[in-house]
Structure formats: C-alpha cells, structure tokens
PDB file of N, CA and C in Angstrom:
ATOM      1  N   UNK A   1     115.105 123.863 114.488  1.00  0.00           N
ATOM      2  CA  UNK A   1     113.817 123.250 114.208  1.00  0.00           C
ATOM      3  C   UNK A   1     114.006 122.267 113.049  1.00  0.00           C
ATOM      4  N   UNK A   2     113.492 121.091 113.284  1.00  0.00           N
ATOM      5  CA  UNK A   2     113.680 120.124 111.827  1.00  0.00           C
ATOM      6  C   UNK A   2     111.687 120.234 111.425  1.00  0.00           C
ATOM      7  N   UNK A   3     111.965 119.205 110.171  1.00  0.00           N
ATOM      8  CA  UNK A   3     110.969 119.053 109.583  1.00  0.00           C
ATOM      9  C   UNK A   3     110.541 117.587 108.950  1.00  0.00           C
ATOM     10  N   UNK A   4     109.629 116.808 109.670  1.00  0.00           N
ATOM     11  CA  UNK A   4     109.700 115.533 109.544  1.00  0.00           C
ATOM     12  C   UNK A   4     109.033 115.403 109.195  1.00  0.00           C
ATOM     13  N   UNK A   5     109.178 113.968 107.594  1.00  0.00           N
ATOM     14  CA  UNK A   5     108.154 114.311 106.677  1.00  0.00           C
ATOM     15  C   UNK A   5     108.264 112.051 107.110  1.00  0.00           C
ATOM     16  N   UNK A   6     107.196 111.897 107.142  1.00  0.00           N
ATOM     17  CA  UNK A   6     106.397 110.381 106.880  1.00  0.00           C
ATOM     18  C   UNK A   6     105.794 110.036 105.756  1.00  0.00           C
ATOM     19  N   UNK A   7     106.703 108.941 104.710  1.00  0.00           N
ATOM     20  CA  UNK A   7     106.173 109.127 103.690  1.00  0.00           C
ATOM     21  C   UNK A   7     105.137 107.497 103.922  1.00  0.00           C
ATOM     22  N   UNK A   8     103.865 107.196 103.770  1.00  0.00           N
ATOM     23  CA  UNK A   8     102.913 106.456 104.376  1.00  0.00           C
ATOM     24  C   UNK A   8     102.335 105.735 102.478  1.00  0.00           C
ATOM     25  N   UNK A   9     102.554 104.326 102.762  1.00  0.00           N
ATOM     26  CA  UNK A   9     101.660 103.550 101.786  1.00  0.00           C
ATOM     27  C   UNK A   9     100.694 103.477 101.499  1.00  0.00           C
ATOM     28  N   UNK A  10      99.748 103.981 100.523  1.00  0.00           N
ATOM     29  CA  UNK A  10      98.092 103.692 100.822  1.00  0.00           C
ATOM     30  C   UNK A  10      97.677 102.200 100.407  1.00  0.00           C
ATOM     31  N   UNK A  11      98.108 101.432  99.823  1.00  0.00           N
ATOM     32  CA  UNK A  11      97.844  99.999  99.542  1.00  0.00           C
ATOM     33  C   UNK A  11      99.088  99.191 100.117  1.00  0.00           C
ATOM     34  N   UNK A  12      98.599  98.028 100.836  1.00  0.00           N
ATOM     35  CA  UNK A  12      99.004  96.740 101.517  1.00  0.00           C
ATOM     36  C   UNK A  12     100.347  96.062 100.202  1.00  0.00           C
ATOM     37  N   UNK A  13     101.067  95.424 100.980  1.00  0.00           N
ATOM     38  CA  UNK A  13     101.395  94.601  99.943  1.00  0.00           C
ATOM     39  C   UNK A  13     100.949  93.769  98.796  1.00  0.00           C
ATOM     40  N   UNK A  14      99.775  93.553  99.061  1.00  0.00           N
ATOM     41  CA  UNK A  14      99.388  92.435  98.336  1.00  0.00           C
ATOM     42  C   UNK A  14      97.971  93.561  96.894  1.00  0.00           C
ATOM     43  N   UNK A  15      98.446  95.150  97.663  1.00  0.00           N
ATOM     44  CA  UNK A  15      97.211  96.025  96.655  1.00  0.00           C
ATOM     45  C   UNK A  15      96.454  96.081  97.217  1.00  0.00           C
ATOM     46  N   UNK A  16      95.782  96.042  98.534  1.00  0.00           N
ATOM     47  CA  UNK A  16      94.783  95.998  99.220  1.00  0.00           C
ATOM     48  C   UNK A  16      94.985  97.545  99.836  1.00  0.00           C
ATOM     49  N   UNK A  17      93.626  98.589 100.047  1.00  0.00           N
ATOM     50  CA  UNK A  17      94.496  99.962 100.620  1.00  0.00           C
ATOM     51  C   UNK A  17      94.143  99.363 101.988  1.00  0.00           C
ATOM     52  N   UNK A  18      95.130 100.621 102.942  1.00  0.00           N
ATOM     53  CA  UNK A  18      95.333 100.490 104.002  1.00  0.00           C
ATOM     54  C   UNK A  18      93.147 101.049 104.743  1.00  0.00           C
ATOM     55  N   UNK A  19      93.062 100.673 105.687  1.00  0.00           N
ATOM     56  CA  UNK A  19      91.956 101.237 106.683  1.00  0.00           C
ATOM     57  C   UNK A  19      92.215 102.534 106.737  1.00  0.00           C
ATOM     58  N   UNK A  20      91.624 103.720 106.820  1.00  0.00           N
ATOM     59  CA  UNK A  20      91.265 104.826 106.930  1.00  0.00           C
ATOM     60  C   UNK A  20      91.809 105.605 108.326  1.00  0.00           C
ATOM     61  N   UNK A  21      91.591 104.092 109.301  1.00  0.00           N
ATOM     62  CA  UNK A  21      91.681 104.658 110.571  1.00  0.00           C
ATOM     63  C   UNK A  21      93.469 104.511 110.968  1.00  0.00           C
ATOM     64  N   UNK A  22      93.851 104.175 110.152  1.00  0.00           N
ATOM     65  CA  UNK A  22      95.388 104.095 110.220  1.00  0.00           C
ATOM     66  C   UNK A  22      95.564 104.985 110.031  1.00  0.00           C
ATOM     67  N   UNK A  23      95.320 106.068 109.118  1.00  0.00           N
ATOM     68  CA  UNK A  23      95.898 107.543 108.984  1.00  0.00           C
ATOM     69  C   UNK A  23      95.518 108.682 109.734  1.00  0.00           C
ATOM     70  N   UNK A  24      94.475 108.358 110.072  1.00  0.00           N
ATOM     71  CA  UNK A  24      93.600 109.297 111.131  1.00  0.00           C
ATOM     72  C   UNK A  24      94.321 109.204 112.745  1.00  0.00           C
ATOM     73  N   UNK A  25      94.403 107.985 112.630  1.00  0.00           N
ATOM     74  CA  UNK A  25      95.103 107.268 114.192  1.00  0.00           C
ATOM     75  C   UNK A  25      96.413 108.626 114.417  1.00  0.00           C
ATOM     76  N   UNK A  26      97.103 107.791 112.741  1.00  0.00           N
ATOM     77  CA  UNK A  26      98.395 108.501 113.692  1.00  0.00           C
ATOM     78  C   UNK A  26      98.879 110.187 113.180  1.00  0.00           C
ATOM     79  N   UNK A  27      97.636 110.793 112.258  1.00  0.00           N
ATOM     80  CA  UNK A  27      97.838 111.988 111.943  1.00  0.00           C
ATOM     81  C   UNK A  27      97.205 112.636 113.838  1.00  0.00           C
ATOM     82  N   UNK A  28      95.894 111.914 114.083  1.00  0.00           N
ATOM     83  CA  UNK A  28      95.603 112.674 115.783  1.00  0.00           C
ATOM     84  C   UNK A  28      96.871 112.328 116.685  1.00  0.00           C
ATOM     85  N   UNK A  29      97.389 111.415 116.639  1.00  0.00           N
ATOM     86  CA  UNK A  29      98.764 111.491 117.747  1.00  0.00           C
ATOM     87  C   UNK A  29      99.881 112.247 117.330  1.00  0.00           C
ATOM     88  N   UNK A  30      99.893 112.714 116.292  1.00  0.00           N
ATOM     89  CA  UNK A  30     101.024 113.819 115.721  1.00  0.00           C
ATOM     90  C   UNK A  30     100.636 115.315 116.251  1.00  0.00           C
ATOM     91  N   UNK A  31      99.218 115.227 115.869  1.00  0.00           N
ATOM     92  CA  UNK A  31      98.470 116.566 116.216  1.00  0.00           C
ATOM     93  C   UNK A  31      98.512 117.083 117.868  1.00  0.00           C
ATOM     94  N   UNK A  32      98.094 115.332 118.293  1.00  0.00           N
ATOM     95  CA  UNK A  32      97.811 115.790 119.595  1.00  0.00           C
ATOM     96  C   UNK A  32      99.765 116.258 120.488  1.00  0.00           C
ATOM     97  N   UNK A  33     100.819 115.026 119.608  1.00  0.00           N
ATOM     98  CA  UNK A  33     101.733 115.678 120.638  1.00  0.00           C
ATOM     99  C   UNK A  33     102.388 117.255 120.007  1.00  0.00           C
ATOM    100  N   UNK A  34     102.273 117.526 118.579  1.00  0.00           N
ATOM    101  CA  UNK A  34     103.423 118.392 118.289  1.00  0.00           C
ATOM    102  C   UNK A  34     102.374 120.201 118.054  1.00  0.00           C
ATOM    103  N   UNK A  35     100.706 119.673 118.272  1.00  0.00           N
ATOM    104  CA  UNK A  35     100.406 121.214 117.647  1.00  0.00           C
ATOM    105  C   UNK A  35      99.684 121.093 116.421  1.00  0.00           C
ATOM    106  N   UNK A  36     100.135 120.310 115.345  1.00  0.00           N
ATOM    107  CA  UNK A  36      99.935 120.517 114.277  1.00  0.00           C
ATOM    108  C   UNK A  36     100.424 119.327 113.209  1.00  0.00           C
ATOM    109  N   UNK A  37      99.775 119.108 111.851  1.00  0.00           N
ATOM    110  CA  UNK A  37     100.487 118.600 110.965  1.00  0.00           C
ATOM    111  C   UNK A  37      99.914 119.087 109.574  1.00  0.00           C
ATOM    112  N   UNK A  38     101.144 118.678 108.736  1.00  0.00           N
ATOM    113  CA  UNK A  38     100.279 118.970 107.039  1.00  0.00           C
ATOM    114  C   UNK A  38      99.817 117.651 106.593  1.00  0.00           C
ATOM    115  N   UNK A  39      99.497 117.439 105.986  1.00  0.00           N
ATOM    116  CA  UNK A  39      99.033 116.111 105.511  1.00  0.00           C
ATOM    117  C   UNK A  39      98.536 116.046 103.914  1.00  0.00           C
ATOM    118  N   UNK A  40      99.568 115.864 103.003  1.00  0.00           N
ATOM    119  CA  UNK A  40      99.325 115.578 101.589  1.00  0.00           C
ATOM    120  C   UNK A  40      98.769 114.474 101.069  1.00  0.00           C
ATOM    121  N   UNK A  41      97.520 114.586 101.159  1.00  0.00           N
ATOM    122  CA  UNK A  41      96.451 113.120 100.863  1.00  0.00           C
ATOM    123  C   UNK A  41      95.981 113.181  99.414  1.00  0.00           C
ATOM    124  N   UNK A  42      95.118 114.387  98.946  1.00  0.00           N
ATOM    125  CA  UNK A  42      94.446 114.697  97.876  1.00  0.00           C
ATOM    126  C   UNK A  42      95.300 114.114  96.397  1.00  0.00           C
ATOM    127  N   UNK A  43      96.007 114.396  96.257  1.00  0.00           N
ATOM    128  CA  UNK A  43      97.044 114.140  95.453  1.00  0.00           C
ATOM    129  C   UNK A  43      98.094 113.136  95.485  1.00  0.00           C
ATOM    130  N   UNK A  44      97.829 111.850  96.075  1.00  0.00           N
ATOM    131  CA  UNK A  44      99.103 110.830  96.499  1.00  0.00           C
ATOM    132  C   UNK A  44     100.443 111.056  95.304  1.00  0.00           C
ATOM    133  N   UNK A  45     101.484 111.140  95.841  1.00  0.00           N
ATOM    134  CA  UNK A  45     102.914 110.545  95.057  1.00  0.00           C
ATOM    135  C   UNK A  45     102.919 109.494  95.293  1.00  0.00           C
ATOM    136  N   UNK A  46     103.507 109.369  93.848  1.00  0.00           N
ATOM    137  CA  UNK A  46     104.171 107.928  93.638  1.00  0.00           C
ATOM    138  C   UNK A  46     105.954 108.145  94.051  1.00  0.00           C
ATOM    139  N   UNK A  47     105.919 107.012  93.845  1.00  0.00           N
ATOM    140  CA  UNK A  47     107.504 106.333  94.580  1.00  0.00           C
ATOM    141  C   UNK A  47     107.960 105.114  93.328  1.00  0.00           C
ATOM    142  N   UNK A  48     108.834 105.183  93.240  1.00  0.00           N
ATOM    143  CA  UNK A  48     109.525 104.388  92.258  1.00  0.00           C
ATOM    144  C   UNK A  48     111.267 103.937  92.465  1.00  0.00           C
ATOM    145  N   UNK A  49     110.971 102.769  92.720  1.00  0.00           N
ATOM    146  CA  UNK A  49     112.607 101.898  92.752  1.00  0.00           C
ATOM    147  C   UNK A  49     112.411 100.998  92.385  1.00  0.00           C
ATOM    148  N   UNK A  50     114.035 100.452  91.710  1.00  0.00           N
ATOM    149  CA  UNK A  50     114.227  99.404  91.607  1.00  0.00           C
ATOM    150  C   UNK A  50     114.786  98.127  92.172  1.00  0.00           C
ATOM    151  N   UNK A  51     114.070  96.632  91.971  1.00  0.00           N
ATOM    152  CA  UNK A  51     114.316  95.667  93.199  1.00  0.00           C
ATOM    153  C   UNK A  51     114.505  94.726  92.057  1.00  0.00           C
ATOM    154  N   UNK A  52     116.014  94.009  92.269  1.00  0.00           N
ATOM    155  CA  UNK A  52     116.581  93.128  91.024  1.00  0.00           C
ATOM    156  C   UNK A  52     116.504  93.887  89.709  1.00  0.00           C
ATOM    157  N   UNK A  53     115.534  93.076  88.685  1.00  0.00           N
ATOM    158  CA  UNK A  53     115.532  93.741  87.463  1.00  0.00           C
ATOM    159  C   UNK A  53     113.919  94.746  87.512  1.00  0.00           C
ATOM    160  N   UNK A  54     113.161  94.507  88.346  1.00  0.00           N
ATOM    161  CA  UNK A  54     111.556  94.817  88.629  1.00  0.00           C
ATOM    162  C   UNK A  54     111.720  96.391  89.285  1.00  0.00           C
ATOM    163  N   UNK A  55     110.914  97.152  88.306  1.00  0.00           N
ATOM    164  CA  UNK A  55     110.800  98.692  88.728  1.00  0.00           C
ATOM    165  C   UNK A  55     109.125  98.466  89.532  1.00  0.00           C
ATOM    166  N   UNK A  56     109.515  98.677  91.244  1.00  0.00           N
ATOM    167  CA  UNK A  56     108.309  98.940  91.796  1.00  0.00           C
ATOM    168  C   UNK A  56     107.729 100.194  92.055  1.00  0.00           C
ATOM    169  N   UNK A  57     106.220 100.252  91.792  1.00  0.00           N
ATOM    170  CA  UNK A  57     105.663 101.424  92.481  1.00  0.00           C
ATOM    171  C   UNK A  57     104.999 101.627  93.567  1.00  0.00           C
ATOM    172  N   UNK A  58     104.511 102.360  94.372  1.00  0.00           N
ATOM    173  CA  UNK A  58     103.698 102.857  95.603  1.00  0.00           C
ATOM    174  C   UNK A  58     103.582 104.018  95.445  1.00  0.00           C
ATOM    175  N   UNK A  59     102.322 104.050  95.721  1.00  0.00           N
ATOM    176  CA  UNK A  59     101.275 105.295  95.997  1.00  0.00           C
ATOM    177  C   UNK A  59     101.488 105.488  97.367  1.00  0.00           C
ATOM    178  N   UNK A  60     101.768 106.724  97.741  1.00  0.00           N
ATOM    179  CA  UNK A  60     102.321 107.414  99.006  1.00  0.00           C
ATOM    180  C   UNK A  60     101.247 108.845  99.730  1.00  0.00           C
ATOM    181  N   UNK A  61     100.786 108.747 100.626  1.00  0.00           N
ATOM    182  CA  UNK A  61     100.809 110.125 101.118  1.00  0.00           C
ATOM    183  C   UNK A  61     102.140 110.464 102.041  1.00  0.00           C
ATOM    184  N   UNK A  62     102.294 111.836 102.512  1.00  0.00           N
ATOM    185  CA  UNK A  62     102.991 112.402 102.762  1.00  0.00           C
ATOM    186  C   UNK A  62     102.450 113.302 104.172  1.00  0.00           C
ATOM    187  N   UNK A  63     102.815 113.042 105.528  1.00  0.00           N
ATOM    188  CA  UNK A  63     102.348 114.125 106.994  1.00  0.00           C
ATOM    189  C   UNK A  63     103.733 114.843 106.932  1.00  0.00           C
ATOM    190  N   UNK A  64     103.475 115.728 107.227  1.00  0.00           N
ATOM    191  CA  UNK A  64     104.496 116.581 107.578  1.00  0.00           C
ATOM    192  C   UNK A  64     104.443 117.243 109.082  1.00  0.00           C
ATOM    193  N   UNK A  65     105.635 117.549 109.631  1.00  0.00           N
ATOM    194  CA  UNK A  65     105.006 117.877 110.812  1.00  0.00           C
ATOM    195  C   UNK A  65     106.659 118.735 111.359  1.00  0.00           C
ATOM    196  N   UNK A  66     106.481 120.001 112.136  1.00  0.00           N
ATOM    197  CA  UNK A  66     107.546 120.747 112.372  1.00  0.00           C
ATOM    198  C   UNK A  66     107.910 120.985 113.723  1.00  0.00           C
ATOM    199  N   UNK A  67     108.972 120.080 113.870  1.00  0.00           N
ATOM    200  CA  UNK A  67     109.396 119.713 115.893  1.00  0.00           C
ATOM    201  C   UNK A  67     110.124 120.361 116.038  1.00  0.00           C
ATOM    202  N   UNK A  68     110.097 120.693 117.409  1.00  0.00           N
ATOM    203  CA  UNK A  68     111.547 121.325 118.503  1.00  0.00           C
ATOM    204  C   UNK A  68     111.226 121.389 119.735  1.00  0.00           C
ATOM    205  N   UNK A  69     111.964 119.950 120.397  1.00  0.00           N
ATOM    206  CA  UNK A  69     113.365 120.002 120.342  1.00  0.00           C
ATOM    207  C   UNK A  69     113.186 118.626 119.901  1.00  0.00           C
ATOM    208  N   UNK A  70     114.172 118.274 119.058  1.00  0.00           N
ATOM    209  CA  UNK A  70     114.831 117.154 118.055  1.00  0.00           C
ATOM    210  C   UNK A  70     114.709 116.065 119.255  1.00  0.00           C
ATOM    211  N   UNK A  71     113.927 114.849 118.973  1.00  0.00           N
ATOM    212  CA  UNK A  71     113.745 113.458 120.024  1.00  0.00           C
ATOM    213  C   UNK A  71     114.072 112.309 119.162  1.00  0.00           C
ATOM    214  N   UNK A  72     115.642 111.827 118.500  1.00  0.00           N
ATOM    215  CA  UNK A  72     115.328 111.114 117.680  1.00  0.00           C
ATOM    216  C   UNK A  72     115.388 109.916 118.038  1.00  0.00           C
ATOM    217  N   UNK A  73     115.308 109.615 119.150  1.00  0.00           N
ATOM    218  CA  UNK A  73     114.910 108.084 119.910  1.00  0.00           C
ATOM    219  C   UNK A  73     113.183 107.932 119.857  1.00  0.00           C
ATOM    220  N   UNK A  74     112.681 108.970 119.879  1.00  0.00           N
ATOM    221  CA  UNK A  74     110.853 108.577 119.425  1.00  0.00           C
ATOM    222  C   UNK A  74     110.474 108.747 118.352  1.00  0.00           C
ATOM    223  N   UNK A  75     111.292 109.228 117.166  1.00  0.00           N
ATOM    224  CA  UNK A  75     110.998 109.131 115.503  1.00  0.00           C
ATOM    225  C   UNK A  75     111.558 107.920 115.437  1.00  0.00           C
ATOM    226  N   UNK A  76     112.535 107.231 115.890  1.00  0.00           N
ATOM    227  CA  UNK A  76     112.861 105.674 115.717  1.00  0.00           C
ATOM    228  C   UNK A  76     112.099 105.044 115.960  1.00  0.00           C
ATOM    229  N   UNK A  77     111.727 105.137 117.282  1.00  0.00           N
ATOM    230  CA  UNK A  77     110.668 104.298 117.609  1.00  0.00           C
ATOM    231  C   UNK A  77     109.267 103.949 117.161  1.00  0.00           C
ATOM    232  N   UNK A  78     108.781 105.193 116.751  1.00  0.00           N
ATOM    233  CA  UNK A  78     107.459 105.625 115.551  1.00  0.00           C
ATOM    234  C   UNK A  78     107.636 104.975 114.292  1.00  0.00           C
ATOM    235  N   UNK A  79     108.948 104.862 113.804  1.00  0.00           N
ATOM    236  CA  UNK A  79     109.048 104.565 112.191  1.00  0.00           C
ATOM    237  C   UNK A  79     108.881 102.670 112.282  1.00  0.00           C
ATOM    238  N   UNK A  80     109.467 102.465 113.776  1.00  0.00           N
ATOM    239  CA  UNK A  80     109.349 101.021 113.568  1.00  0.00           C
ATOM    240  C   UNK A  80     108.268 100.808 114.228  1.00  0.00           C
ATOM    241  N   UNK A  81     107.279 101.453 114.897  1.00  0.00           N
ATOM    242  CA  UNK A  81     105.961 101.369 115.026  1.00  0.00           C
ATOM    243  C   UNK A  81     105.096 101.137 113.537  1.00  0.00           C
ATOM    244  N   UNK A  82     105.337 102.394 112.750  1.00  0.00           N
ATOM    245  CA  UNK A  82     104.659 102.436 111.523  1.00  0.00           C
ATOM    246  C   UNK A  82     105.005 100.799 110.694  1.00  0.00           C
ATOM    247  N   UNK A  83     105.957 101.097 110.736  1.00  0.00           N
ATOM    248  CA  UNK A  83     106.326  99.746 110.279  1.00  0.00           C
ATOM    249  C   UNK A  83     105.534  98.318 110.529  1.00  0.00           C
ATOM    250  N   UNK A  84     105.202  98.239 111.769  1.00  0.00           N
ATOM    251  CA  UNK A  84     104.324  97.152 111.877  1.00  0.00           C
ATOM    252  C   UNK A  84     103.230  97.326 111.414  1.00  0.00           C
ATOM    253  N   UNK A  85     102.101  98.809 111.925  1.00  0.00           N
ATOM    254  CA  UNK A  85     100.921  99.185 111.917  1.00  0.00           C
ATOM    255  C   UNK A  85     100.489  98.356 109.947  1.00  0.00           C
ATOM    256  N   UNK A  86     101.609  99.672 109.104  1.00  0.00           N
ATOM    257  CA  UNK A  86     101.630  99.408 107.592  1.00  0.00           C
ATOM    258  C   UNK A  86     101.987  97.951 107.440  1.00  0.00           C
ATOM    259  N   UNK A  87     102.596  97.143 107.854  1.00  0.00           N
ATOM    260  CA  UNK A  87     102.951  95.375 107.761  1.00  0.00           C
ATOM    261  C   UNK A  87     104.292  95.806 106.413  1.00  0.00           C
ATOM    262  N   UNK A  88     105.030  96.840 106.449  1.00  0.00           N
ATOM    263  CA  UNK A  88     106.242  97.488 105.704  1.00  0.00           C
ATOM    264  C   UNK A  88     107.577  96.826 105.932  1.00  0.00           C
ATOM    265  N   UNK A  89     108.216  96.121 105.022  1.00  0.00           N
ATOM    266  CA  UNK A  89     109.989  96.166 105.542  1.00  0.00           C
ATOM    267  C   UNK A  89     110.353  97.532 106.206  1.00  0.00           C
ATOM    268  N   UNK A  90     109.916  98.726 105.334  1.00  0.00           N
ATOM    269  CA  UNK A  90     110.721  99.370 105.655  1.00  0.00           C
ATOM    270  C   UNK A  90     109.252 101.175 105.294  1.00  0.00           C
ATOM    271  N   UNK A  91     109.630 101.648 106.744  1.00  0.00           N
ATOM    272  CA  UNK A  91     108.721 103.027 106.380  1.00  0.00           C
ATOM    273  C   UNK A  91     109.626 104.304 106.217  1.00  0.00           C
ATOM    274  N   UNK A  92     109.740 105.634 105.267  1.00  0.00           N
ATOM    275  CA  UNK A  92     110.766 106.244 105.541  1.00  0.00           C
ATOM    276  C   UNK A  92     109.940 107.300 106.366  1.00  0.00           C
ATOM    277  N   UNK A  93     110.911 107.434 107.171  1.00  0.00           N
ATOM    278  CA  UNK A  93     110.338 108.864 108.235  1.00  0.00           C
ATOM    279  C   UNK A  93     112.174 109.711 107.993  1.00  0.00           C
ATOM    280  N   UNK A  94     112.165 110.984 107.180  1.00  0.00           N
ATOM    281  CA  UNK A  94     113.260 111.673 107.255  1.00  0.00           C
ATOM    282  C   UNK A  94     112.643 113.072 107.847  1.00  0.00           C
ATOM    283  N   UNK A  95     113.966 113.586 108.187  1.00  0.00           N
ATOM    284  CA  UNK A  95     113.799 114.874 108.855  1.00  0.00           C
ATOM    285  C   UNK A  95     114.960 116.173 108.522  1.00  0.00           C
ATOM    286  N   UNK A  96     114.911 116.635 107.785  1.00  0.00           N
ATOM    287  CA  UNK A  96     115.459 117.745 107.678  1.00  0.00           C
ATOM    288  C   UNK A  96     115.767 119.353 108.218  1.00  0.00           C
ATOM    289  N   UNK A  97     116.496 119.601 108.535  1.00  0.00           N
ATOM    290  CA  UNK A  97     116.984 120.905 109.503  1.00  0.00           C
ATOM    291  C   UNK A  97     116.264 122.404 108.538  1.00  0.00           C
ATOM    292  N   UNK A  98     115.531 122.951 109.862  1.00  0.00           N
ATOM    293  CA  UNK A  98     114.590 124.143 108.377  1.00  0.00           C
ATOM    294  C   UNK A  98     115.371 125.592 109.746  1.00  0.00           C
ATOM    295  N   UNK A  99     115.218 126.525 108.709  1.00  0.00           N
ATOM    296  CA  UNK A  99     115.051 127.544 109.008  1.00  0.00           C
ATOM    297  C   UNK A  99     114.149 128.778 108.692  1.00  0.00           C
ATOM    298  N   UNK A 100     113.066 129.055 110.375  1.00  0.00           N
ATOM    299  CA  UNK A 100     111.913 129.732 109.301  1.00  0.00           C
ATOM    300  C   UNK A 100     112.214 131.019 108.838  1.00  0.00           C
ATOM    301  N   UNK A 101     112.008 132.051 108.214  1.00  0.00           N
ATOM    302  CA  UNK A 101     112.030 133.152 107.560  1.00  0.00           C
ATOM    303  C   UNK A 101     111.199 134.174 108.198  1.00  0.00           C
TER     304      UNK A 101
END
C-alpha cells in the first residue's frame, strides 16, 4: 500500500488564491475513485526554497490519500493535470510505501 500525499498551492503566481472549486473538484475525484481522502486545509504549510539568491515561499495544503494497487502512469498523469489546473511549473505529488499496523 503507498501513501500519496499532493502538496497543492493556495495562491496563483501572481498572489491571487486559487477558486475554491479547484480543491473541491479534485478532493471529489480522489474520493470518488480511491474511498477516501485526508485533506490538511485548516492549518496551511508553508514551503520554502531557494531560486538564485531569492528565498521563496508558498502556502500549501496537503490531500492525502491511501492506494492499492500502485497506478503510477495515472499519478503522472494527475500531477501534470494539476499542473495546468494550478497554472504551476511544477506540482509535487510523492508517494511513499506504508505499512499499516
């Protein structure tokens, strides 16, 4: 079983936040294919790197969501979906191998 976490921008490039219905959209198509998701909204993380000499930030929520069997030709395809939806270079969708207890 992995555990795939979408880490999601709440403001546009330019500081503008994203529409509402962007997160709703694709937290119901998570729901509707896998069962279930978590969804860390209340509390956004921040994100912090550096680009040249400029330390950037983003405010992040976080879906979580726990698959099996492993499809990683449609988490590719999703991340460069998200990617457009958010207008993102780059969205991270990672997935880590869990074992439940």
């Amino acid at each position: 079983m992995r555990l795939v976490q979408i880490l999601l921008p709440i403001y546009s490039n330019t500081g503008a936040p994203f529409e509402q219905k962007l997160f709703t959209d694709l937290r119901d198509e998570l729901v509707e294919r896998f069962g279930g998701i978590t969804a860390y909204t209340r509390a956004p993380v921040h994100g912090l790197w550096q680009e040249c000499e400029q330390v950037i930030r983003d405010d992040l929520i976080i879906y979580e969501i726990m698959v099996e069997p492993w499809d990683e030709r449609w988490w590719r395809e999703l991340r460069r979906s998200l990617e457009s939806r958010f207008q993102q270079q780059s969205v991270v969708v990672r997935a880590h191998e869990i074992d439940l207890l």
